[in-house]
PDB file of N, CA and C in Angstrom:
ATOM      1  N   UNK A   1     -43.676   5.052  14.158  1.00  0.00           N
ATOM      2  CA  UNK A   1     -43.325   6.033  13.187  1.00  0.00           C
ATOM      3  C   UNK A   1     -41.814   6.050  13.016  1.00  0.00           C
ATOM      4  N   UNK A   2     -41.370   6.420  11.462  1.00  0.00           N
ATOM      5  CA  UNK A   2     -40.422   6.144  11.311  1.00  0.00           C
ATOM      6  C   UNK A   2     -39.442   7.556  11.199  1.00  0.00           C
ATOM      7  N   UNK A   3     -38.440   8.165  11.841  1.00  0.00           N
ATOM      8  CA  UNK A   3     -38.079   9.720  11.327  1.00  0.00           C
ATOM      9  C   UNK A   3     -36.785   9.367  10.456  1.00  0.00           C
ATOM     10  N   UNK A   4     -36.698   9.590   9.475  1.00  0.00           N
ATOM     11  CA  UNK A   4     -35.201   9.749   9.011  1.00  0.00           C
ATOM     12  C   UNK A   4     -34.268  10.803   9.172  1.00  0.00           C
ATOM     13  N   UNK A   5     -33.078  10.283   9.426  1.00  0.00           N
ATOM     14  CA  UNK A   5     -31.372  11.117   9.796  1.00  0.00           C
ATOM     15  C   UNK A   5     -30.707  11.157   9.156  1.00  0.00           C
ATOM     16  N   UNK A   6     -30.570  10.268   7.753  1.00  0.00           N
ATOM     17  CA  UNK A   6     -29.955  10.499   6.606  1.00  0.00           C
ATOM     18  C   UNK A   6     -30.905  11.237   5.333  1.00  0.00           C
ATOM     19  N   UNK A   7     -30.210  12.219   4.649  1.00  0.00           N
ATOM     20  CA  UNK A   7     -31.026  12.140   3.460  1.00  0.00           C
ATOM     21  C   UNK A   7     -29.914  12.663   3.023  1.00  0.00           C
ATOM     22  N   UNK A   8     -30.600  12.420   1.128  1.00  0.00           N
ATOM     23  CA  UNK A   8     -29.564  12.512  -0.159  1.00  0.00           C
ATOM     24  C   UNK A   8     -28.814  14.160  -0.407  1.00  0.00           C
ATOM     25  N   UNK A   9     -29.570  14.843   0.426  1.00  0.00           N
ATOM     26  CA  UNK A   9     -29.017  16.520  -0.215  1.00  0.00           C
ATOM     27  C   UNK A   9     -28.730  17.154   0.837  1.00  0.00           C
ATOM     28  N   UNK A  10     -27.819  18.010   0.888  1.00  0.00           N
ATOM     29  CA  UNK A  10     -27.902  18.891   2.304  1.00  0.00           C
ATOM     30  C   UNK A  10     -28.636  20.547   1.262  1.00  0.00           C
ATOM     31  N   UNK A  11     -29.545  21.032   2.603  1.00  0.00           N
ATOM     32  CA  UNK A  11     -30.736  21.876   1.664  1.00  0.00           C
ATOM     33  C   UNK A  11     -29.894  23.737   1.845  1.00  0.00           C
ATOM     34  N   UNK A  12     -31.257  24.408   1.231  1.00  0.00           N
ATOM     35  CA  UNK A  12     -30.829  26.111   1.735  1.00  0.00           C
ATOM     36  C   UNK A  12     -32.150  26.571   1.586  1.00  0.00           C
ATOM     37  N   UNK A  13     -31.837  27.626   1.879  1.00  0.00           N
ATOM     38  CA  UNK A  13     -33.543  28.716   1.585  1.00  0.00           C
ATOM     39  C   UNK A  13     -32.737  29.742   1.235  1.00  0.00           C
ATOM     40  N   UNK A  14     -33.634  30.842   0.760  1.00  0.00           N
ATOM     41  CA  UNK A  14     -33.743  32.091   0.303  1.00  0.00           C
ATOM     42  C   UNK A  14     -34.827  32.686   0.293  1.00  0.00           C
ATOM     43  N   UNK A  15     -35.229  33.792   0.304  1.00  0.00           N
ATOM     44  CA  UNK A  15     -36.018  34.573   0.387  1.00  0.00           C
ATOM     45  C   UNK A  15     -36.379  36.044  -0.493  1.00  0.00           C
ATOM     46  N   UNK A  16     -36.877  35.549  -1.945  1.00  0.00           N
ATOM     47  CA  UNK A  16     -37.213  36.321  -2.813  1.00  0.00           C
ATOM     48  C   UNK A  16     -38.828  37.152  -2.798  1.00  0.00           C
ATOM     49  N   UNK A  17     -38.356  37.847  -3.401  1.00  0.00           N
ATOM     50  CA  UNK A  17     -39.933  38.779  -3.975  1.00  0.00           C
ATOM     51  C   UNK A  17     -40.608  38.068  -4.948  1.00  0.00           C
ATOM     52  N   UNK A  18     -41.781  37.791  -4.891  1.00  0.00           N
ATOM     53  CA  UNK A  18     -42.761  37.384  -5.897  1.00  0.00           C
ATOM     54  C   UNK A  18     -43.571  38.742  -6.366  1.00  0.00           C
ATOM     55  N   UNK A  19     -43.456  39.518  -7.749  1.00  0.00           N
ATOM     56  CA  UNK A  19     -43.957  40.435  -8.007  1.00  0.00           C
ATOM     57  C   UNK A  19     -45.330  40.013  -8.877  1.00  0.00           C
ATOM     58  N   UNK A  20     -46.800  40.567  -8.169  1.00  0.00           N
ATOM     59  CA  UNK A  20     -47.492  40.012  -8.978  1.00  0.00           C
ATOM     60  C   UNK A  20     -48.012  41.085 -10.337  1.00  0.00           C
ATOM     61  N   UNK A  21     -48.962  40.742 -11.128  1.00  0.00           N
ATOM     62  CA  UNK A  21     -48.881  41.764 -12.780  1.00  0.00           C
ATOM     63  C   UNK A  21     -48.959  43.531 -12.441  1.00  0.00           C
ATOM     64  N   UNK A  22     -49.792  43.246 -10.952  1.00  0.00           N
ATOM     65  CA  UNK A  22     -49.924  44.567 -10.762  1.00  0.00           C
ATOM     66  C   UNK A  22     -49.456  45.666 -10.202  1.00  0.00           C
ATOM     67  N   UNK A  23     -47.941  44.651  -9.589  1.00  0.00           N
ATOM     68  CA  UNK A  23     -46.569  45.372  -9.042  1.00  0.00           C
ATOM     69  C   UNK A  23     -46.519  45.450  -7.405  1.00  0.00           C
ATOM     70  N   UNK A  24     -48.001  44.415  -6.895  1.00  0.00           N
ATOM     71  CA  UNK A  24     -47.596  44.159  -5.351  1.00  0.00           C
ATOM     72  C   UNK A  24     -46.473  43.042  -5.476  1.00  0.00           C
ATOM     73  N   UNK A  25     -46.152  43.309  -4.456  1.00  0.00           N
ATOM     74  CA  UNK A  25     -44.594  42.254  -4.064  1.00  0.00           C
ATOM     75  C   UNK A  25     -44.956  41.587  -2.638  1.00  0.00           C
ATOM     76  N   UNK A  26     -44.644  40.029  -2.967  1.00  0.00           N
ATOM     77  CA  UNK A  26     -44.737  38.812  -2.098  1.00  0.00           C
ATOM     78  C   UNK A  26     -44.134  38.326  -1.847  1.00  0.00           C
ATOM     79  N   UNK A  27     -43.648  38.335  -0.029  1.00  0.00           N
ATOM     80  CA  UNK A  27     -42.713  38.101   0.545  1.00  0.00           C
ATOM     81  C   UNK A  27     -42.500  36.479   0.397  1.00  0.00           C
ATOM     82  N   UNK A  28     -41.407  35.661   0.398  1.00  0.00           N
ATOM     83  CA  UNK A  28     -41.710  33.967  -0.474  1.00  0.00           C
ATOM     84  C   UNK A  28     -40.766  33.476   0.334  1.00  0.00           C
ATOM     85  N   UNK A  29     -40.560  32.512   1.185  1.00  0.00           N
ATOM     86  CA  UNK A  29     -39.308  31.555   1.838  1.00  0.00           C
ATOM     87  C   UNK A  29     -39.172  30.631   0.623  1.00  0.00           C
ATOM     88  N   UNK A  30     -38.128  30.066  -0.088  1.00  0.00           N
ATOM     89  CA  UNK A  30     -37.898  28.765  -0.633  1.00  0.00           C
ATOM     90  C   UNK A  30     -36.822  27.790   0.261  1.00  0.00           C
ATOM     91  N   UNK A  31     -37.110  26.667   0.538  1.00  0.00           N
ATOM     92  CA  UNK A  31     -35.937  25.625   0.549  1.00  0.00           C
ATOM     93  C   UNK A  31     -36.212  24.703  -0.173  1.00  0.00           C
ATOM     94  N   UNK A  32     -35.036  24.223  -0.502  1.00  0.00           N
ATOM     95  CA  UNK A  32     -34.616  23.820  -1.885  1.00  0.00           C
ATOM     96  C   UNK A  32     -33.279  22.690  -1.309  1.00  0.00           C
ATOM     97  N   UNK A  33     -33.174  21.753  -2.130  1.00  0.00           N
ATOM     98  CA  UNK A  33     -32.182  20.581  -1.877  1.00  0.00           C
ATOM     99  C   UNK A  33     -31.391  21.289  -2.812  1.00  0.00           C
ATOM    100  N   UNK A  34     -29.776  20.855  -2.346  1.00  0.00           N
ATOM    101  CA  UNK A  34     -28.656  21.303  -3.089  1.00  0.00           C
ATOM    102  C   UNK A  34     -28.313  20.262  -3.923  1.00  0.00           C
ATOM    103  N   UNK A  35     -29.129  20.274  -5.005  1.00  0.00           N
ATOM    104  CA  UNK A  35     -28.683  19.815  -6.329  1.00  0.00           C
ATOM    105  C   UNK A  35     -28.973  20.211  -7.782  1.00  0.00           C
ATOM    106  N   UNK A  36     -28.076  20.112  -8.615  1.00  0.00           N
ATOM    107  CA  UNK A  36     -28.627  20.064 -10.319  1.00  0.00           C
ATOM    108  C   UNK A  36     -30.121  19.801 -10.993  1.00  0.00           C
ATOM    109  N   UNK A  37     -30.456  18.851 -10.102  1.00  0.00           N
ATOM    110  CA  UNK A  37     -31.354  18.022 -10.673  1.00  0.00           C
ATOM    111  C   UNK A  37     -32.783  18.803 -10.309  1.00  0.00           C
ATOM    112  N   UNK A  38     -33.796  18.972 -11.335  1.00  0.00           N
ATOM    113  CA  UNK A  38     -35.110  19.249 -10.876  1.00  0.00           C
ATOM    114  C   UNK A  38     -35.761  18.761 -10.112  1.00  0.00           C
ATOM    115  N   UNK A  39     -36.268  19.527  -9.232  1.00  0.00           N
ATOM    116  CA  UNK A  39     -37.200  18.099  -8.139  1.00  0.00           C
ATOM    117  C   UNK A  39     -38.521  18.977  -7.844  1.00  0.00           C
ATOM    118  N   UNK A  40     -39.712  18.239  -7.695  1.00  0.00           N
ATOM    119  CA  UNK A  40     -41.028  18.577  -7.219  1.00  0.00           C
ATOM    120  C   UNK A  40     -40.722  19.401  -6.190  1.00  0.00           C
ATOM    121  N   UNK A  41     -42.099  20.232  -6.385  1.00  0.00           N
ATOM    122  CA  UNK A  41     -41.994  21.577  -5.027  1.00  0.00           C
ATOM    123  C   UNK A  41     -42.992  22.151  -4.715  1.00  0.00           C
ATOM    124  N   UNK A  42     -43.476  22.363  -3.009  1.00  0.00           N
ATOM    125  CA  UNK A  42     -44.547  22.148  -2.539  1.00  0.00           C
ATOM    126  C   UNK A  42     -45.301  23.589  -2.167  1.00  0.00           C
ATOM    127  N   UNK A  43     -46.083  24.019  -2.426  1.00  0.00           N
ATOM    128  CA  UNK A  43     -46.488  25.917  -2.193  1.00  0.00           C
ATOM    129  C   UNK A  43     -47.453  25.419  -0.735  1.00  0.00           C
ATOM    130  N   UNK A  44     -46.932  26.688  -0.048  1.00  0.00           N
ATOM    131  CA  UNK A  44     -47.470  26.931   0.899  1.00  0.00           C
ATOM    132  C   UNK A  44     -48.476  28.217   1.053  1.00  0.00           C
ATOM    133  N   UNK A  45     -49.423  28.531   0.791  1.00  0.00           N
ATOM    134  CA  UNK A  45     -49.772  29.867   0.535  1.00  0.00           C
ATOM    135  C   UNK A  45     -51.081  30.303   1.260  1.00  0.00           C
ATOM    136  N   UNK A  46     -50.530  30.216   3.082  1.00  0.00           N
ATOM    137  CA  UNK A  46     -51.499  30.795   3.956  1.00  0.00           C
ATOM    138  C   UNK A  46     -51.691  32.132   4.046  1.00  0.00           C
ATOM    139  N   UNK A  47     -52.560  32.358   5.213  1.00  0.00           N
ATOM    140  CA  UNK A  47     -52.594  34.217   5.424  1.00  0.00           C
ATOM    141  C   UNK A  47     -51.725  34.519   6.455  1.00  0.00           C
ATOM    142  N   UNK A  48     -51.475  33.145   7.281  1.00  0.00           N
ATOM    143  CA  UNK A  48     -50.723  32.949   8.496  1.00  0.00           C
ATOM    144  C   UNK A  48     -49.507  33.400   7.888  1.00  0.00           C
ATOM    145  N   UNK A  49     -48.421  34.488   8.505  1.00  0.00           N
ATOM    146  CA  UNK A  49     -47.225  34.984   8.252  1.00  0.00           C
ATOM    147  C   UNK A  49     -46.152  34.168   8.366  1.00  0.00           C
ATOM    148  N   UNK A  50     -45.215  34.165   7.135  1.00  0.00           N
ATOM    149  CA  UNK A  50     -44.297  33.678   7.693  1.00  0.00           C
ATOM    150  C   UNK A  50     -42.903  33.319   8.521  1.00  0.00           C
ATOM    151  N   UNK A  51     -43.348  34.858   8.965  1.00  0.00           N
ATOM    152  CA  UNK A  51     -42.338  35.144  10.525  1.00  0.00           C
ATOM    153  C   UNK A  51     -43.018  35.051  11.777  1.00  0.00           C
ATOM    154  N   UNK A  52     -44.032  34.167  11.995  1.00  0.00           N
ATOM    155  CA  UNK A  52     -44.669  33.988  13.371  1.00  0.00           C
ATOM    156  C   UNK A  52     -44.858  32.545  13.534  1.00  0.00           C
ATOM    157  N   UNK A  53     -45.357  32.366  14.193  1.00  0.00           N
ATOM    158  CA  UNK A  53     -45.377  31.197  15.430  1.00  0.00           C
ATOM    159  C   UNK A  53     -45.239  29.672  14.088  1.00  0.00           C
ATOM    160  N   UNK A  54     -45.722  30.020  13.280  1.00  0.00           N
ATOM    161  CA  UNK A  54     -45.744  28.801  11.910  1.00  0.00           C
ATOM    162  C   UNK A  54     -44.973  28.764  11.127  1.00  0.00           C
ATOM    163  N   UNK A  55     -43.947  29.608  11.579  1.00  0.00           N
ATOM    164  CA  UNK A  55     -42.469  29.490  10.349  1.00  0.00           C
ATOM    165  C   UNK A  55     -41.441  27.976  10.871  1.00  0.00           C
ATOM    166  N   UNK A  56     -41.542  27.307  11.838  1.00  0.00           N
ATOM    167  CA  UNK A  56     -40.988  25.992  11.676  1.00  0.00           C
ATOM    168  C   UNK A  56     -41.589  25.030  10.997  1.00  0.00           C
ATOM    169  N   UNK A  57     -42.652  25.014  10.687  1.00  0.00           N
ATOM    170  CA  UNK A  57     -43.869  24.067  10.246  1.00  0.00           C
ATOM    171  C   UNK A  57     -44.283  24.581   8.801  1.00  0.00           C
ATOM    172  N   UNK A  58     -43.653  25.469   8.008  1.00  0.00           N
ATOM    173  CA  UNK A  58     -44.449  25.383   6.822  1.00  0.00           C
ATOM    174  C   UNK A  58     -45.288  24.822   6.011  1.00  0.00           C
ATOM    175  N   UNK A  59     -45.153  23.805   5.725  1.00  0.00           N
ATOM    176  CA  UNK A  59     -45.548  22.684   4.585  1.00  0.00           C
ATOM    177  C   UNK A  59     -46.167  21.170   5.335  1.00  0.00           C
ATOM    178  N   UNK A  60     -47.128  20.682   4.884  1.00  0.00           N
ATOM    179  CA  UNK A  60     -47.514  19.487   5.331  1.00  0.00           C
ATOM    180  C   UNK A  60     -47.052  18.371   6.323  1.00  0.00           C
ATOM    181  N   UNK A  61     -45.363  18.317   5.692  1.00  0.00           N
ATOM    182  CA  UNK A  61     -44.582  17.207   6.399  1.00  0.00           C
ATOM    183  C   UNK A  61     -43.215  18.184   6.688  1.00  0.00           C
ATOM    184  N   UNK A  62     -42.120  17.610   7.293  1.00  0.00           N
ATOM    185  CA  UNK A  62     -41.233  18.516   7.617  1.00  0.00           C
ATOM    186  C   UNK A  62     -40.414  17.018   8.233  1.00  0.00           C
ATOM    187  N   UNK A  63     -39.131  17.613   8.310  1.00  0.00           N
ATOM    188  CA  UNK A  63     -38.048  16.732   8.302  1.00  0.00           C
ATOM    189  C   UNK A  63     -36.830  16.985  10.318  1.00  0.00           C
ATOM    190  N   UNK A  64     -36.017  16.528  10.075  1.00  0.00           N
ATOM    191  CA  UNK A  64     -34.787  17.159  10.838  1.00  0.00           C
ATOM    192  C   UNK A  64     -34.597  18.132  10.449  1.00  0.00           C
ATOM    193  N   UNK A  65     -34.628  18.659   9.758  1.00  0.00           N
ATOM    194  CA  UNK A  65     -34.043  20.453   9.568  1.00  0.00           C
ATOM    195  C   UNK A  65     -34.996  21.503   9.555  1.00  0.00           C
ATOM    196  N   UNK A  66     -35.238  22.187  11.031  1.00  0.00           N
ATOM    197  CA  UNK A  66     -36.386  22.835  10.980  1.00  0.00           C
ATOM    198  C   UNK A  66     -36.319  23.930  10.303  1.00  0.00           C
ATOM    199  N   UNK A  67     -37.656  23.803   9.409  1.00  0.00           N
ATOM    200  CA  UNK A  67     -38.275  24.867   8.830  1.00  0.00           C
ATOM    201  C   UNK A  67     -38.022  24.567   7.277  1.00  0.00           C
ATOM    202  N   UNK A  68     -37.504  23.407   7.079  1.00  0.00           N
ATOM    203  CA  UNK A  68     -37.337  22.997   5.921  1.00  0.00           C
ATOM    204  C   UNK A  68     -38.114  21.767   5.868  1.00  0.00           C
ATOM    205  N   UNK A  69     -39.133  21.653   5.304  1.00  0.00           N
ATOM    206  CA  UNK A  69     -40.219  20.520   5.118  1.00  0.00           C
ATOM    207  C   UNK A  69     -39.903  19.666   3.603  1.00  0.00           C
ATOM    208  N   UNK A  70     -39.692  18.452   3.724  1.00  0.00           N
ATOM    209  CA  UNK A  70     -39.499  17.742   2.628  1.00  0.00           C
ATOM    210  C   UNK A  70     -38.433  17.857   1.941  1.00  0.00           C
ATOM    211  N   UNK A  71     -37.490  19.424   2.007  1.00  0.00           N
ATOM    212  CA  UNK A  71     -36.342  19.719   1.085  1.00  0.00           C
ATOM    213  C   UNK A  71     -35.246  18.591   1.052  1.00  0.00           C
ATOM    214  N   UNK A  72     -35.667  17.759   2.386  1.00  0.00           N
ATOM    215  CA  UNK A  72     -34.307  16.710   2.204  1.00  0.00           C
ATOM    216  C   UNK A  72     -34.410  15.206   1.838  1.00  0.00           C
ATOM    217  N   UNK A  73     -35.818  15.634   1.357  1.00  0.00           N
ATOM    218  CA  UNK A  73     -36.032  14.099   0.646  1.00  0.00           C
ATOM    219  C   UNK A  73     -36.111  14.900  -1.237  1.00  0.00           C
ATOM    220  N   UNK A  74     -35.730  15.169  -1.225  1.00  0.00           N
ATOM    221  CA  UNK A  74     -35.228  15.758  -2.527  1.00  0.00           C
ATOM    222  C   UNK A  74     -36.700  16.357  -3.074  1.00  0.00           C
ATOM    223  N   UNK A  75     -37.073  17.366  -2.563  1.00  0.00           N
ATOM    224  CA  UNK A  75     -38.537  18.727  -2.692  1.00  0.00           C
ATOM    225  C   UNK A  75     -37.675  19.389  -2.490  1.00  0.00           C
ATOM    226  N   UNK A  76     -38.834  20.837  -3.289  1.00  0.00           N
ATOM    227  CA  UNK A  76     -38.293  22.037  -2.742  1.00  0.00           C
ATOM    228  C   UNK A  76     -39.613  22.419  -1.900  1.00  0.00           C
ATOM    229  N   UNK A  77     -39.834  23.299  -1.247  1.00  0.00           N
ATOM    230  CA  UNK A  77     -40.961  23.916  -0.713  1.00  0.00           C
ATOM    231  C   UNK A  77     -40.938  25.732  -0.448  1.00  0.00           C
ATOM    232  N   UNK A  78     -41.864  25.912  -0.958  1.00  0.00           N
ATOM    233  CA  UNK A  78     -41.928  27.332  -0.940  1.00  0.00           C
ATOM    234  C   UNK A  78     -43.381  27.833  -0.135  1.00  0.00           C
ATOM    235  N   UNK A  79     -43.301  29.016   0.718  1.00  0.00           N
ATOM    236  CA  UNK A  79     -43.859  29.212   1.674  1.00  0.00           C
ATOM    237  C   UNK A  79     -44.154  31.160   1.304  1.00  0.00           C
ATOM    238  N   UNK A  80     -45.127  31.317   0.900  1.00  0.00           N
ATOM    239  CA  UNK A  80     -45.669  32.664   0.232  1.00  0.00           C
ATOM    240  C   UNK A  80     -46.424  33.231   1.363  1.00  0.00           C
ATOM    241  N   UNK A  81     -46.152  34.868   2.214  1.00  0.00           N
ATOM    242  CA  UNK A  81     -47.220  35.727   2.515  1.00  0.00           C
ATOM    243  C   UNK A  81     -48.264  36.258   1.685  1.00  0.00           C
ATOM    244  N   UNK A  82     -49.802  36.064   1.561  1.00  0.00           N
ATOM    245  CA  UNK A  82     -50.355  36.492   0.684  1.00  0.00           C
ATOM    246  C   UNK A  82     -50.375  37.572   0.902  1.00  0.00           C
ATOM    247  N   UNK A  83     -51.060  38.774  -0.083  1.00  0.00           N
ATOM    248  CA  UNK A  83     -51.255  40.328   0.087  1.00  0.00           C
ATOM    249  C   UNK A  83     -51.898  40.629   1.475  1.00  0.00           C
ATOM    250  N   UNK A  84     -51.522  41.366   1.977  1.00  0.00           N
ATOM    251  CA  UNK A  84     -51.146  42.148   2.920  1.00  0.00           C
ATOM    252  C   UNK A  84     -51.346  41.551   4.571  1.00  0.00           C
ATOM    253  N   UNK A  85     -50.673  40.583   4.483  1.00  0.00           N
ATOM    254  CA  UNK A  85     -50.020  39.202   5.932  1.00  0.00           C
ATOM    255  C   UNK A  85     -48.706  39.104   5.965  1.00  0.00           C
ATOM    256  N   UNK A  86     -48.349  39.167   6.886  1.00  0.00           N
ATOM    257  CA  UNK A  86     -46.598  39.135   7.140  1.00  0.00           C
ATOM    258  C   UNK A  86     -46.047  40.035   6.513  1.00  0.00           C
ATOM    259  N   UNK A  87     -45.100  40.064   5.446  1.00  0.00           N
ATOM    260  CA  UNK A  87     -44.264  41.178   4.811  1.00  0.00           C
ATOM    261  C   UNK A  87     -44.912  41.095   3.832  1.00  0.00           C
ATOM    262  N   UNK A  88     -45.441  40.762   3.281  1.00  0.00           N
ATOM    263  CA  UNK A  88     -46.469  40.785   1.903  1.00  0.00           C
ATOM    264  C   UNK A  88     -46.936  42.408   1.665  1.00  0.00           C
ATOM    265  N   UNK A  89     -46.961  43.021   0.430  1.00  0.00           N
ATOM    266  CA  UNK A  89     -47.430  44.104   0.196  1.00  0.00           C
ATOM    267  C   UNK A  89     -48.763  43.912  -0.371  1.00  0.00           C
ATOM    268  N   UNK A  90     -49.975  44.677  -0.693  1.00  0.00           N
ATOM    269  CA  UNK A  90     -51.444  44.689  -0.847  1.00  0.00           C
ATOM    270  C   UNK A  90     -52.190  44.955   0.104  1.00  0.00           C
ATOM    271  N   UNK A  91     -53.230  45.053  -0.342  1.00  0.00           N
ATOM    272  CA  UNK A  91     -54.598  44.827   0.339  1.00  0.00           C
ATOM    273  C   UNK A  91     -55.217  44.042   0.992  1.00  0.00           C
ATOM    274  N   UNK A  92     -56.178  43.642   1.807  1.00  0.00           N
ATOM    275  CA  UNK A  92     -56.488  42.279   2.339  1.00  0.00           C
ATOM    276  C   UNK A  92     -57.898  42.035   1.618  1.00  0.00           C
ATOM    277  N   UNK A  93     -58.360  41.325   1.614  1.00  0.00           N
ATOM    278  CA  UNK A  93     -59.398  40.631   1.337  1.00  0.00           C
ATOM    279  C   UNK A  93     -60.247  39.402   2.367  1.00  0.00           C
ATOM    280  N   UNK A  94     -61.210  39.200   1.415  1.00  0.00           N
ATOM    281  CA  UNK A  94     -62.010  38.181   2.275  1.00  0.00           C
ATOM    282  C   UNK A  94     -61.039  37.184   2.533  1.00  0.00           C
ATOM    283  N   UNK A  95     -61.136  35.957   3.212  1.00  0.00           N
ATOM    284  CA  UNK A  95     -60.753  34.765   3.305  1.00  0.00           C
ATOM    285  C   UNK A  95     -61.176  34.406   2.264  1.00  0.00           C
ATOM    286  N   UNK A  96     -60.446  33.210   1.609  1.00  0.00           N
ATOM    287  CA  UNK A  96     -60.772  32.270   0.118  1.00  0.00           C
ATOM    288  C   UNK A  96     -61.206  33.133  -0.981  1.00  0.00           C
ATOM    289  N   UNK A  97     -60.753  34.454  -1.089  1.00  0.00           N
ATOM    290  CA  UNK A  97     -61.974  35.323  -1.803  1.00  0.00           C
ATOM    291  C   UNK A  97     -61.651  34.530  -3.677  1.00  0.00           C
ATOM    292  N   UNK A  98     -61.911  35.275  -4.624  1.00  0.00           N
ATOM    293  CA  UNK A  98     -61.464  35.453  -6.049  1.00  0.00           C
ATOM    294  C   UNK A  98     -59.958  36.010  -5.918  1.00  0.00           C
ATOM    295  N   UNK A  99     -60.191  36.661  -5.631  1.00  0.00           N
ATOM    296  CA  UNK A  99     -58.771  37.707  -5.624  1.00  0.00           C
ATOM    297  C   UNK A  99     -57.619  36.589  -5.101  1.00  0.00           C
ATOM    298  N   UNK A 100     -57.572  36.058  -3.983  1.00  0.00           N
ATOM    299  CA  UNK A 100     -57.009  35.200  -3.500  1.00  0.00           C
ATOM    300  C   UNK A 100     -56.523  34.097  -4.033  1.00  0.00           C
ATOM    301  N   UNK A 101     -57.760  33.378  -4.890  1.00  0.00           N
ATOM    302  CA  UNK A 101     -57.150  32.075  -5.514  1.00  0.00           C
ATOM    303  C   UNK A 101     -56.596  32.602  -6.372  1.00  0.00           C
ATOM    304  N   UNK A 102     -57.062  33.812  -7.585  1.00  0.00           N
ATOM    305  CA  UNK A 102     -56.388  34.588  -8.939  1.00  0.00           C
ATOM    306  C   UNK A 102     -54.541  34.491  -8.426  1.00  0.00           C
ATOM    307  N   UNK A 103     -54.954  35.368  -7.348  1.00  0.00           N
ATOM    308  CA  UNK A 103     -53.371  35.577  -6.511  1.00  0.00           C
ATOM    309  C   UNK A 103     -52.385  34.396  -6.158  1.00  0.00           C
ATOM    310  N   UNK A 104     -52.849  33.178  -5.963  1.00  0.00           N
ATOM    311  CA  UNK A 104     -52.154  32.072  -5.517  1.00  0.00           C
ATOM    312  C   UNK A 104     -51.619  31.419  -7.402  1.00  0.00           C
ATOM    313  N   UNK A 105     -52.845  31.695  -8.026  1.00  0.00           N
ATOM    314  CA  UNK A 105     -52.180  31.097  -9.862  1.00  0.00           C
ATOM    315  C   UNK A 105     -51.200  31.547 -10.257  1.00  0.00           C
ATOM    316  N   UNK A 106     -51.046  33.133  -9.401  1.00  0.00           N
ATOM    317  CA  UNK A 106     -50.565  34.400 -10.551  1.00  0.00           C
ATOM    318  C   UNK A 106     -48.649  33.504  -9.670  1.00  0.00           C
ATOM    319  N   UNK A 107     -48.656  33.042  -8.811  1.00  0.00           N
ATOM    320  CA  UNK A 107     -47.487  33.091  -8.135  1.00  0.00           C
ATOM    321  C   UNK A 107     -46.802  31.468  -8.540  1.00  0.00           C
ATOM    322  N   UNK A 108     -48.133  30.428  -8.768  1.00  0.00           N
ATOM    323  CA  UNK A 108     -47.446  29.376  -9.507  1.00  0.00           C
ATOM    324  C   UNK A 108     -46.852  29.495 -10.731  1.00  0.00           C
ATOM    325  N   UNK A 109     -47.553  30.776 -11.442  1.00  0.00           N
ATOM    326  CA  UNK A 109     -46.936  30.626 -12.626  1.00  0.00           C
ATOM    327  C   UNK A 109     -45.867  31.291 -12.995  1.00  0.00           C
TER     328      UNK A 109
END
């Protein structure tokens, strides 16, 4: 296996509100490569919080810079608490429910 030590961007995160139509608010990590340029970007959108034991590991693949997955091969990745997990505001629901996937569209878009 191969790890890379160079990459093209040095990255950041932030941590915005995702407000959905009905005025719950979703707690969201982004990292993001520091550049101009648009680049693909990867949603993370477990029930698992993202201030516990899975906040180094967000996203599928992950790089040298922990907790930033892919951002330094020029991705962004964004990492969403759904309603009411981690800081996420709402209700809970079933696992996989309707509500859930509705909720994961309402935040891509």
């Amino acid at each position: 296996m191969h790890i890379g030590t160079s990459f093209p961007h040095e990255t950041t995160h932030e941590d915005p509100w995702i407000p959905l139509p009905g005025g719950t608010l979703l707690y969201a990590r982004v990292w993001r490569p520091l550049t101009d340029e648009p680049v693909p970007a990867l949603l993370d959108y477990l029930q698992y919080r993202l201030t516990d034991w899975t906040a180094p590991e967000p996203a599928a693949t992950t790089n040298t810079t922990p907790g930033a997955p892919a951002t330094d091969y020029a991705s962004a990745s964004l990492r969403v608490d759904i309603p009411a997990h981690g800081n996420s505001e709402g209700m809970p629901t079933d696992e996989h429910s309707a509500t859930e996937v509705t909720d994961r569209v309402k935040v891509v878009n």
